[in-house]
C-alpha atoms as a PDB file:
ATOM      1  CA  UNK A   1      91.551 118.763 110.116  1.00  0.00           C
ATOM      2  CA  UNK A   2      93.002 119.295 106.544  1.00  0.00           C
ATOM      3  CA  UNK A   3      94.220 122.920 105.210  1.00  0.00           C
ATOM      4  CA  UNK A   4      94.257 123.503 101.550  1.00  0.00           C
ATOM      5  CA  UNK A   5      97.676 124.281 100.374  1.00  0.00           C
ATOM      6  CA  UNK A   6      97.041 127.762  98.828  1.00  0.00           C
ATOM      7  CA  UNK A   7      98.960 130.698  97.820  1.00  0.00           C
ATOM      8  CA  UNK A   8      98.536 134.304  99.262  1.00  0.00           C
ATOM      9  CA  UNK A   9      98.065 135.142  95.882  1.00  0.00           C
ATOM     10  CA  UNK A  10      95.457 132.722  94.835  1.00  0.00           C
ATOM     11  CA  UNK A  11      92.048 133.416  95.245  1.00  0.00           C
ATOM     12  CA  UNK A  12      90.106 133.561  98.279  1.00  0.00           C
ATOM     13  CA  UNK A  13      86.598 134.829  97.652  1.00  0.00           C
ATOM     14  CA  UNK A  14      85.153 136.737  94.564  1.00  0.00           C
ATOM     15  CA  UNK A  15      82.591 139.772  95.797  1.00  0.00           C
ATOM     16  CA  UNK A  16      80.475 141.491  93.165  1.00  0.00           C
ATOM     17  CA  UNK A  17      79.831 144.956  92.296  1.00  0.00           C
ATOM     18  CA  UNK A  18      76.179 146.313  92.688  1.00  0.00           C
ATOM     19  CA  UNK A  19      76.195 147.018  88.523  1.00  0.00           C
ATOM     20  CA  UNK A  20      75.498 150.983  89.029  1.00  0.00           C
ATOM     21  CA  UNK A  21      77.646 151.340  86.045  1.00  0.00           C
ATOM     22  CA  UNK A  22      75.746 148.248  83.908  1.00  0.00           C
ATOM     23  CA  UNK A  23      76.192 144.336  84.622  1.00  0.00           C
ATOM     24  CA  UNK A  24      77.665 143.523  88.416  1.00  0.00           C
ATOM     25  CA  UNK A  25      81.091 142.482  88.208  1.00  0.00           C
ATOM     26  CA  UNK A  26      83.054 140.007  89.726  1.00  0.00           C
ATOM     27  CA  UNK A  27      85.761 141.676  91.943  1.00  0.00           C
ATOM     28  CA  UNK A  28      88.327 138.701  93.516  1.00  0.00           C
ATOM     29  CA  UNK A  29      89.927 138.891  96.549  1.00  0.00           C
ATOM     30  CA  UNK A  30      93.136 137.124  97.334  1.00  0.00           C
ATOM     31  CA  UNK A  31      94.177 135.655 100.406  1.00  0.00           C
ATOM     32  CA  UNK A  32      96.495 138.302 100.732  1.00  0.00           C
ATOM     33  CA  UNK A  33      93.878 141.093 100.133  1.00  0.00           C
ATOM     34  CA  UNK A  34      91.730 139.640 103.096  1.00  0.00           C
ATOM     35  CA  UNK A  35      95.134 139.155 105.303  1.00  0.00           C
ATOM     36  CA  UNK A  36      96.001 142.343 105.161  1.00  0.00           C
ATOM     37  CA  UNK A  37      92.737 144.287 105.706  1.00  0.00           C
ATOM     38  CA  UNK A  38      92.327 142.422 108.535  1.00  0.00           C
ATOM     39  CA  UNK A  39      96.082 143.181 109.820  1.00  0.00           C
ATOM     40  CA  UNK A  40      95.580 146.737 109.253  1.00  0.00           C
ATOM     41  CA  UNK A  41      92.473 147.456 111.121  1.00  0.00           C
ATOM     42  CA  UNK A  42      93.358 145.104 113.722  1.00  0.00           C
ATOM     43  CA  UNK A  43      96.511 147.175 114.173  1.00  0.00           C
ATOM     44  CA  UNK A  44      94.851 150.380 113.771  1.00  0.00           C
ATOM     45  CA  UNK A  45      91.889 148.972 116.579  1.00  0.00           C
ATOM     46  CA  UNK A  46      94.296 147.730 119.683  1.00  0.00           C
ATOM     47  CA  UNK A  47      91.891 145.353 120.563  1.00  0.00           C
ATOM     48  CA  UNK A  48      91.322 144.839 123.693  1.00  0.00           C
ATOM     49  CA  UNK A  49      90.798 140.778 125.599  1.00  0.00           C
ATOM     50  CA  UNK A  50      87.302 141.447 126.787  1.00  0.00           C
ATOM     51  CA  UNK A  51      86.427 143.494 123.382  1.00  0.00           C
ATOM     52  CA  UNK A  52      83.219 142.315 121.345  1.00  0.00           C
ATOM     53  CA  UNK A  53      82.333 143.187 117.851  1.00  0.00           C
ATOM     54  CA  UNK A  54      78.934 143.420 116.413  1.00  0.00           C
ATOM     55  CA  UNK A  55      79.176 141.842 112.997  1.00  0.00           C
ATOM     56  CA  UNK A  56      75.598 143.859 111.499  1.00  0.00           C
ATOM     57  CA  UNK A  57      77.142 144.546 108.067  1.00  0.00           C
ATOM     58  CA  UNK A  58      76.109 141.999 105.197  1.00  0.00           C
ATOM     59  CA  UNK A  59      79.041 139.731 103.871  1.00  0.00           C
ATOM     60  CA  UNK A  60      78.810 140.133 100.634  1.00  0.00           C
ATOM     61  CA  UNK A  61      80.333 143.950 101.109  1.00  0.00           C
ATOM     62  CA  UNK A  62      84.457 144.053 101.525  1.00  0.00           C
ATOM     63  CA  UNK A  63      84.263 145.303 104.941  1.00  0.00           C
ATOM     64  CA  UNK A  64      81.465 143.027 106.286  1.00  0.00           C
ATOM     65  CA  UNK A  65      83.332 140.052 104.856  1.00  0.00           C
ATOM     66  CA  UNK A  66      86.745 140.928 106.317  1.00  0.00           C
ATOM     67  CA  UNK A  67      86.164 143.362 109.269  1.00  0.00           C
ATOM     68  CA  UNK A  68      83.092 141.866 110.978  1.00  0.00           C
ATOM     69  CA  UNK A  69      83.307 138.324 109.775  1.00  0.00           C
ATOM     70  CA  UNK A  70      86.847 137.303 109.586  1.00  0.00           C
ATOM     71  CA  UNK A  71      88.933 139.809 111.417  1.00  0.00           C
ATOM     72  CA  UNK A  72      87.488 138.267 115.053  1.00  0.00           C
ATOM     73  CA  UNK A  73      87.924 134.531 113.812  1.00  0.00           C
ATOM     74  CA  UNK A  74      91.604 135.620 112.826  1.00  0.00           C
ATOM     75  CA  UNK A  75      92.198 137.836 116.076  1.00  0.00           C
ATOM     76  CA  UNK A  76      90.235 135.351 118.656  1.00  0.00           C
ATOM     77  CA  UNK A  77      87.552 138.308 119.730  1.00  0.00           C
ATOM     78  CA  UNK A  78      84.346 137.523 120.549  1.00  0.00           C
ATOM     79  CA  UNK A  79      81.583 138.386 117.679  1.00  0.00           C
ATOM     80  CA  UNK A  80      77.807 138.827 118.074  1.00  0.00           C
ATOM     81  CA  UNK A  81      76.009 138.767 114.653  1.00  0.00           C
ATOM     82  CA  UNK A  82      72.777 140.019 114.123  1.00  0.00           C
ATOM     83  CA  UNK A  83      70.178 138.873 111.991  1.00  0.00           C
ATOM     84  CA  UNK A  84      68.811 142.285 110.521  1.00  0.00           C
ATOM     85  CA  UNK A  85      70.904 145.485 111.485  1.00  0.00           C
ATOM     86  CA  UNK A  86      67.934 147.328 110.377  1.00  0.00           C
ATOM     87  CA  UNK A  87      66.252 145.963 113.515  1.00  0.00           C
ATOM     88  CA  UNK A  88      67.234 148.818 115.926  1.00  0.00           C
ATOM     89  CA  UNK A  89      65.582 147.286 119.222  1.00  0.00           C
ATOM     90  CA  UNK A  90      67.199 143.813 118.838  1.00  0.00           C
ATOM     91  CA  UNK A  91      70.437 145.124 118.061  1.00  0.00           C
ATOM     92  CA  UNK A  92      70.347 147.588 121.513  1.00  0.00           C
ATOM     93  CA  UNK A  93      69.535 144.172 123.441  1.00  0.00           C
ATOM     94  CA  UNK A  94      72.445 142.023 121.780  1.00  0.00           C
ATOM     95  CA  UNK A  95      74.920 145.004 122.449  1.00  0.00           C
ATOM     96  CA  UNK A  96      73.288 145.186 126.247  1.00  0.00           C
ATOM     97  CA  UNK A  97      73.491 141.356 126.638  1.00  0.00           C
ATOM     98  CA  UNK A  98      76.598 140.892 125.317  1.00  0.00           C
ATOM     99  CA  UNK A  99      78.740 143.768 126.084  1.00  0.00           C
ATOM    100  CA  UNK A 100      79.316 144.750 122.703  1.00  0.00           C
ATOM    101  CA  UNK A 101      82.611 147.307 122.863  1.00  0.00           C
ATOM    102  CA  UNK A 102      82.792 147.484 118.972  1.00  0.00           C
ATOM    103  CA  UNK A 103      80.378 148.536 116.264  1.00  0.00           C
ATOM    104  CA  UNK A 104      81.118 148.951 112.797  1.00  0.00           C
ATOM    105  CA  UNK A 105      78.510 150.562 110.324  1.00  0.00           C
ATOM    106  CA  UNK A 106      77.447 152.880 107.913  1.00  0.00           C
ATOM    107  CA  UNK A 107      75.569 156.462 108.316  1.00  0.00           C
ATOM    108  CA  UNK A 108      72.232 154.780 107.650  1.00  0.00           C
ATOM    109  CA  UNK A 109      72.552 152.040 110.384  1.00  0.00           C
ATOM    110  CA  UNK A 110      73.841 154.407 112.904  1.00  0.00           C
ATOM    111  CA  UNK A 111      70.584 157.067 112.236  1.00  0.00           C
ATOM    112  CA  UNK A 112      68.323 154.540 113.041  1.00  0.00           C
ATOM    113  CA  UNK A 113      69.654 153.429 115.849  1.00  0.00           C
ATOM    114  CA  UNK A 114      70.109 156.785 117.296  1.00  0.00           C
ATOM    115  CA  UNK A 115      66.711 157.408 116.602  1.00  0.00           C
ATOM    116  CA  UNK A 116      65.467 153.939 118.046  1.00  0.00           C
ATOM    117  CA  UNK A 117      65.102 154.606 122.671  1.00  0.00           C
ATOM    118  CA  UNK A 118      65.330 151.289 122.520  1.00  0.00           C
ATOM    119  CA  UNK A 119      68.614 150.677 120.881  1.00  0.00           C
ATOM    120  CA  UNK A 120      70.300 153.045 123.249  1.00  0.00           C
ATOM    121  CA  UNK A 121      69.524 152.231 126.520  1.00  0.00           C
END
């Protein structure tokens, strides 16, 4: 296995805005901006060994890319993705059949799956 010799300055990934304000824009990241999201809300989070994330949250959003994407390759916890997060039955059975301990997600995901019986079983 080769590693690229990079710089935590250098660029890791470039995200773009949604253009509310006109034409998206191109917003980069550096592997320093990734490294330390991911140290923060690991730190803040105190993961536990048996924890498991659901990773529902698109990656091309800053906290979908780091959070639920790379934060539980970095930190060795187990993830579960799901396919559509808007899907409130199959994401109640991947939490079930995986023990899913941590969900991350906005207002909108969380209302439907409150309102979905059988998300919350």
């Amino acid at each position: 296995m080769h590693f690229a010799d990079v710089r935590l300055d250098d660029t890791a990934t470039i995200l773009f805005s949604s253009g509310s304000e006109g034409t998206p824009k191109g917003i980069e990241l550096s592997h320093k901006n990734l490294l330390t999201n991911i140290k923060q809300v690991s730190e803040l989070l105190n993961f536990q060994e048996d924890d498991v994330i659901l990773n529902s949250l698109p990656i091309f959003h800053s906290f979908g890319l780091t959070v639920t994407t790379l934060m539980p390759l970095c930190e060795g916890i187990k993830m579960v993705s799901v396919a559509d997060p808007t899907d409130g039955a199959e994401v109640g059975k991947m939490c079930a059949r995986h023990n899913v301990s941590i969900i991350f997600g906005t207002s909108t995901f969380f209302r439907l799956y409150a309102r979905n019986k059988n998300c919350i079983r």
